[in-house]
N, C-alpha and C. Protein backbone atom coordinates (compact mmCIF):
# COMPACT_ATOMS: atom_id res chain seq x y z
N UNK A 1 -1.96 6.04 5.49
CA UNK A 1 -1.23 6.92 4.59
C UNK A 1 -1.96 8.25 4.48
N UNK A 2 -1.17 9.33 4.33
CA UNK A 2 -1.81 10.72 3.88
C UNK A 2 -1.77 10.62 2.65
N UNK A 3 -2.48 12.18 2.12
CA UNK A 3 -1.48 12.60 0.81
C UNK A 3 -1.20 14.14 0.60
N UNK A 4 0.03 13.69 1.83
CA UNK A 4 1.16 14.61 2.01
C UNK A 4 2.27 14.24 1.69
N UNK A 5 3.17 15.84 1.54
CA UNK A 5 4.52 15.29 1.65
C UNK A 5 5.05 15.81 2.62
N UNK A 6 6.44 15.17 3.30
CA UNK A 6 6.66 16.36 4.10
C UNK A 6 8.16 16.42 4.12
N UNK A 7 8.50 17.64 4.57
CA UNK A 7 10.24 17.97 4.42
C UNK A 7 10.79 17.41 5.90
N UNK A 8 11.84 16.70 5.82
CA UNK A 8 12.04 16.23 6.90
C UNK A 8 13.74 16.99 7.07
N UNK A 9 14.07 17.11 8.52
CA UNK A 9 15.32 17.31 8.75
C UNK A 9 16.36 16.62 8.98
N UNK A 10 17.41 16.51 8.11
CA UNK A 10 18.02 15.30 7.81
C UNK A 10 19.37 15.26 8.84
N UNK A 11 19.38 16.30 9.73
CA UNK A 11 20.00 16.53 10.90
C UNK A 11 19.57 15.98 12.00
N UNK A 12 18.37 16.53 12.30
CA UNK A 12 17.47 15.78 13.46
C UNK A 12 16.25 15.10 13.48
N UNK A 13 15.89 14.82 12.12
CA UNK A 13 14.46 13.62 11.94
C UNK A 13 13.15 14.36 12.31
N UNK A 14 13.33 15.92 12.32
CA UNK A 14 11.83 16.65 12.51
C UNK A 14 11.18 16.63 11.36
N UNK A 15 9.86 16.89 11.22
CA UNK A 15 9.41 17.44 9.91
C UNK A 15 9.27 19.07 10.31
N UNK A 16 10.00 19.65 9.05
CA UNK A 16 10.01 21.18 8.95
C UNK A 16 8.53 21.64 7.89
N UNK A 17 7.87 20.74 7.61
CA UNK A 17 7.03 21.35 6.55
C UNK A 17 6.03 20.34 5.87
N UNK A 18 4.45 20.27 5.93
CA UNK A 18 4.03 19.96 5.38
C UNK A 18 3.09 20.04 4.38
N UNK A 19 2.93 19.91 3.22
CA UNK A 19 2.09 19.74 2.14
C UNK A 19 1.49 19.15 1.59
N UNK A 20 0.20 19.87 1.30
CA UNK A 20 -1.01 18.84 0.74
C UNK A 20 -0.41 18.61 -0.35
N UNK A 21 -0.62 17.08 -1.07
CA UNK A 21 -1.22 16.85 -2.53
C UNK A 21 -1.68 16.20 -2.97
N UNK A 22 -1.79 15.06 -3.87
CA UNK A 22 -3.14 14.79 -4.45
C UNK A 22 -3.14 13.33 -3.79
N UNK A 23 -4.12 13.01 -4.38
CA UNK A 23 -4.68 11.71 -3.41
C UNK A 23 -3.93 10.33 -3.91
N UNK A 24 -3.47 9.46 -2.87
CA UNK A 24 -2.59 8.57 -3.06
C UNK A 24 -0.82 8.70 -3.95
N UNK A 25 -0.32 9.20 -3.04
CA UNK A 25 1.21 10.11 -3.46
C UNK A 25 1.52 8.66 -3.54
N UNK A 26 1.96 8.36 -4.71
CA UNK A 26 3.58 7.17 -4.51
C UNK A 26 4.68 6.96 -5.17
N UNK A 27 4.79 8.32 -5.96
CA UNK A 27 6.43 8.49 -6.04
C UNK A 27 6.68 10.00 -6.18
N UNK A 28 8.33 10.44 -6.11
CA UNK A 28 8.67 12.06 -6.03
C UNK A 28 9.84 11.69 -6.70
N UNK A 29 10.01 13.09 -7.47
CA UNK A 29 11.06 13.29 -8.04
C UNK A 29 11.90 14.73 -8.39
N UNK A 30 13.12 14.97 -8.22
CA UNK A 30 13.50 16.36 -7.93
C UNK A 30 14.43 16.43 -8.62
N UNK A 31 14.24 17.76 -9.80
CA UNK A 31 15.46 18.42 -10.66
C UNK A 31 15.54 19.43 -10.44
N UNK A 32 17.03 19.36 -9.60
CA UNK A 32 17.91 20.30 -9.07
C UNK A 32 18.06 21.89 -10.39
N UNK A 33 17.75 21.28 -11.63
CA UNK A 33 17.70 22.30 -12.26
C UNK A 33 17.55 23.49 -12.31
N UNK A 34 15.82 22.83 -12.15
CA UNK A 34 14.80 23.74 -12.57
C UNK A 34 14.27 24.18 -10.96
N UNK A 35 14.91 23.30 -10.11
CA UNK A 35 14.38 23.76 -8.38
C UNK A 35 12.55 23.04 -8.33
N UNK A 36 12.39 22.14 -8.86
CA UNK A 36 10.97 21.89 -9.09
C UNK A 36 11.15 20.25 -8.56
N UNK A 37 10.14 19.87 -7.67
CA UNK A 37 9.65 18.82 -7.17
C UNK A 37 8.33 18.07 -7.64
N UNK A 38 8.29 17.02 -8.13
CA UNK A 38 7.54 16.23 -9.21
C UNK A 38 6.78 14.93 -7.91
N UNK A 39 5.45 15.39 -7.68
CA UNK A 39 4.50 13.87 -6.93
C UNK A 39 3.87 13.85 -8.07
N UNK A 40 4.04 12.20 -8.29
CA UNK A 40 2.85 11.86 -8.99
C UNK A 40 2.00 10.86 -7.85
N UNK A 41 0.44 10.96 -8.21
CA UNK A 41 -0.65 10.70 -7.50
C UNK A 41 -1.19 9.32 -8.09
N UNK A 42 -1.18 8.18 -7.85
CA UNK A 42 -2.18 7.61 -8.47
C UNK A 42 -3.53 7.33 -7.97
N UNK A 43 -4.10 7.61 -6.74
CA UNK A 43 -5.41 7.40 -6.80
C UNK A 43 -6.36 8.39 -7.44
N UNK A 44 -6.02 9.87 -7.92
CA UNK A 44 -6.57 10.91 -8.73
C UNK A 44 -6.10 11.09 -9.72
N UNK A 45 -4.49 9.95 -10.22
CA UNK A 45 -4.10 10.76 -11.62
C UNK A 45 -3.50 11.94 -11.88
N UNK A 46 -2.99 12.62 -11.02
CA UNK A 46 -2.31 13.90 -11.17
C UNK A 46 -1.05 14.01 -10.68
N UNK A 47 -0.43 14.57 -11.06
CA UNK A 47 1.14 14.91 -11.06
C UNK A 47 0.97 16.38 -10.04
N UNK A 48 1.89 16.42 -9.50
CA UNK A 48 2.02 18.34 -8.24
C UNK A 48 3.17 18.29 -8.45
N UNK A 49 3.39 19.13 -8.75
CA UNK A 49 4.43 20.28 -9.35
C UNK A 49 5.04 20.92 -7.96
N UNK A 50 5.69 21.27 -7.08
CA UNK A 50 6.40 22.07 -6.01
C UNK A 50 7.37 22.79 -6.67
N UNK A 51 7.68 23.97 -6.06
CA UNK A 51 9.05 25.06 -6.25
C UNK A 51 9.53 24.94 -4.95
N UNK A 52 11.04 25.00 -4.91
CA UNK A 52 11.51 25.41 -3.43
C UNK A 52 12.75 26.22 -4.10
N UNK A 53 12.80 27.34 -2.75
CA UNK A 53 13.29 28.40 -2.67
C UNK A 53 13.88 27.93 -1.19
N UNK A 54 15.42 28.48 -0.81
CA UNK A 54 15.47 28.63 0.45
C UNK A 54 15.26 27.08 0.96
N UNK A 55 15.29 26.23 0.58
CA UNK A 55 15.10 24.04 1.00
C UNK A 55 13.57 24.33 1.73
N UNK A 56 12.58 25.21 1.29
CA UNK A 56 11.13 24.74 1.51
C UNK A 56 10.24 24.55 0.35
N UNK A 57 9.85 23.81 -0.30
CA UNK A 57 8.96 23.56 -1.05
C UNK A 57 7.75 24.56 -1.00
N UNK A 58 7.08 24.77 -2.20
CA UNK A 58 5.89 25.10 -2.01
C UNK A 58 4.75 25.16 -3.12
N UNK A 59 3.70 24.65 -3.21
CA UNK A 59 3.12 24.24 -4.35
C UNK A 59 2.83 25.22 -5.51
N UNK A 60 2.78 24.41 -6.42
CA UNK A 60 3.17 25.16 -7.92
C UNK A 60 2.02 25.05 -8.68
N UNK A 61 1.78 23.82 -9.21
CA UNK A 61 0.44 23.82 -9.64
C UNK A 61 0.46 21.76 -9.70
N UNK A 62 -0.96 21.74 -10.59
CA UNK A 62 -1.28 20.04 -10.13
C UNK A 62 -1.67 20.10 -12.02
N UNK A 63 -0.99 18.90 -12.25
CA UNK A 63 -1.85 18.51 -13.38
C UNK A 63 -2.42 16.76 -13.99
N UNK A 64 -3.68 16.94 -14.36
CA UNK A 64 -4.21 15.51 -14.67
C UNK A 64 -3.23 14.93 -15.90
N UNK A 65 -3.16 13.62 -15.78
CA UNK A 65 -2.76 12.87 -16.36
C UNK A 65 -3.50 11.63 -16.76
N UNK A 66 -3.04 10.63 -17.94
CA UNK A 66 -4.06 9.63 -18.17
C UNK A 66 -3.03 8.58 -18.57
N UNK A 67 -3.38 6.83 -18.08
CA UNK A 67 -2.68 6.18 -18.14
C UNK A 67 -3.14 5.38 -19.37
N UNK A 68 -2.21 5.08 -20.50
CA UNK A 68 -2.62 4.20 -21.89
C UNK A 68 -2.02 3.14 -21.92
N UNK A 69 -2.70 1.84 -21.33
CA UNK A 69 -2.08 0.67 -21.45
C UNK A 69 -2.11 0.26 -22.94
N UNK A 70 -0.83 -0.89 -23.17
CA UNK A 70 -1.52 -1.58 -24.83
C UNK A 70 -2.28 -2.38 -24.71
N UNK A 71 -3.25 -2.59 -25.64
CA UNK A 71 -4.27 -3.55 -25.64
C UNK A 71 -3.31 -4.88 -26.05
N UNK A 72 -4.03 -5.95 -25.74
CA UNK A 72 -3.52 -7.76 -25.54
C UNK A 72 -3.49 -7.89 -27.10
């Protein structure tokens, strides 16, 4: 595994684009809204933020996060 993402072409199966982000990517999420692309990381805990303009992504900023289980 990397921890990349990458834009793939959904025409012909190329990758048009790749991007670093944080270590151990395992999920994405995208609101068409705001044009903003959401990795969260769990082997560092951080969330990456992407903008795309034009269907290329491009990084926005990264922020830490902390996980609060309930205690037993």
């Amino acid at each position: 595994m990397s921890d990349d993402v990458s834009i793939i072409d959904e025409y012909n199966g190329t990758v048009v684009k790749t991007i670093s982000v944080g270590s151990g990517p395992v999920g994405i999420s995208v609101n068409p809204n705001t044009n903003k692309i959401y990795v969260s990381n769990y082997d560092d805990g951080t969330i990456n933020v992407l903008g795309y303009k034009q269907n290329l992504p491009e990084p926005v900023s990264k922020f830490e996060f902390l996980i609060f289980l309930p205690l037993p």
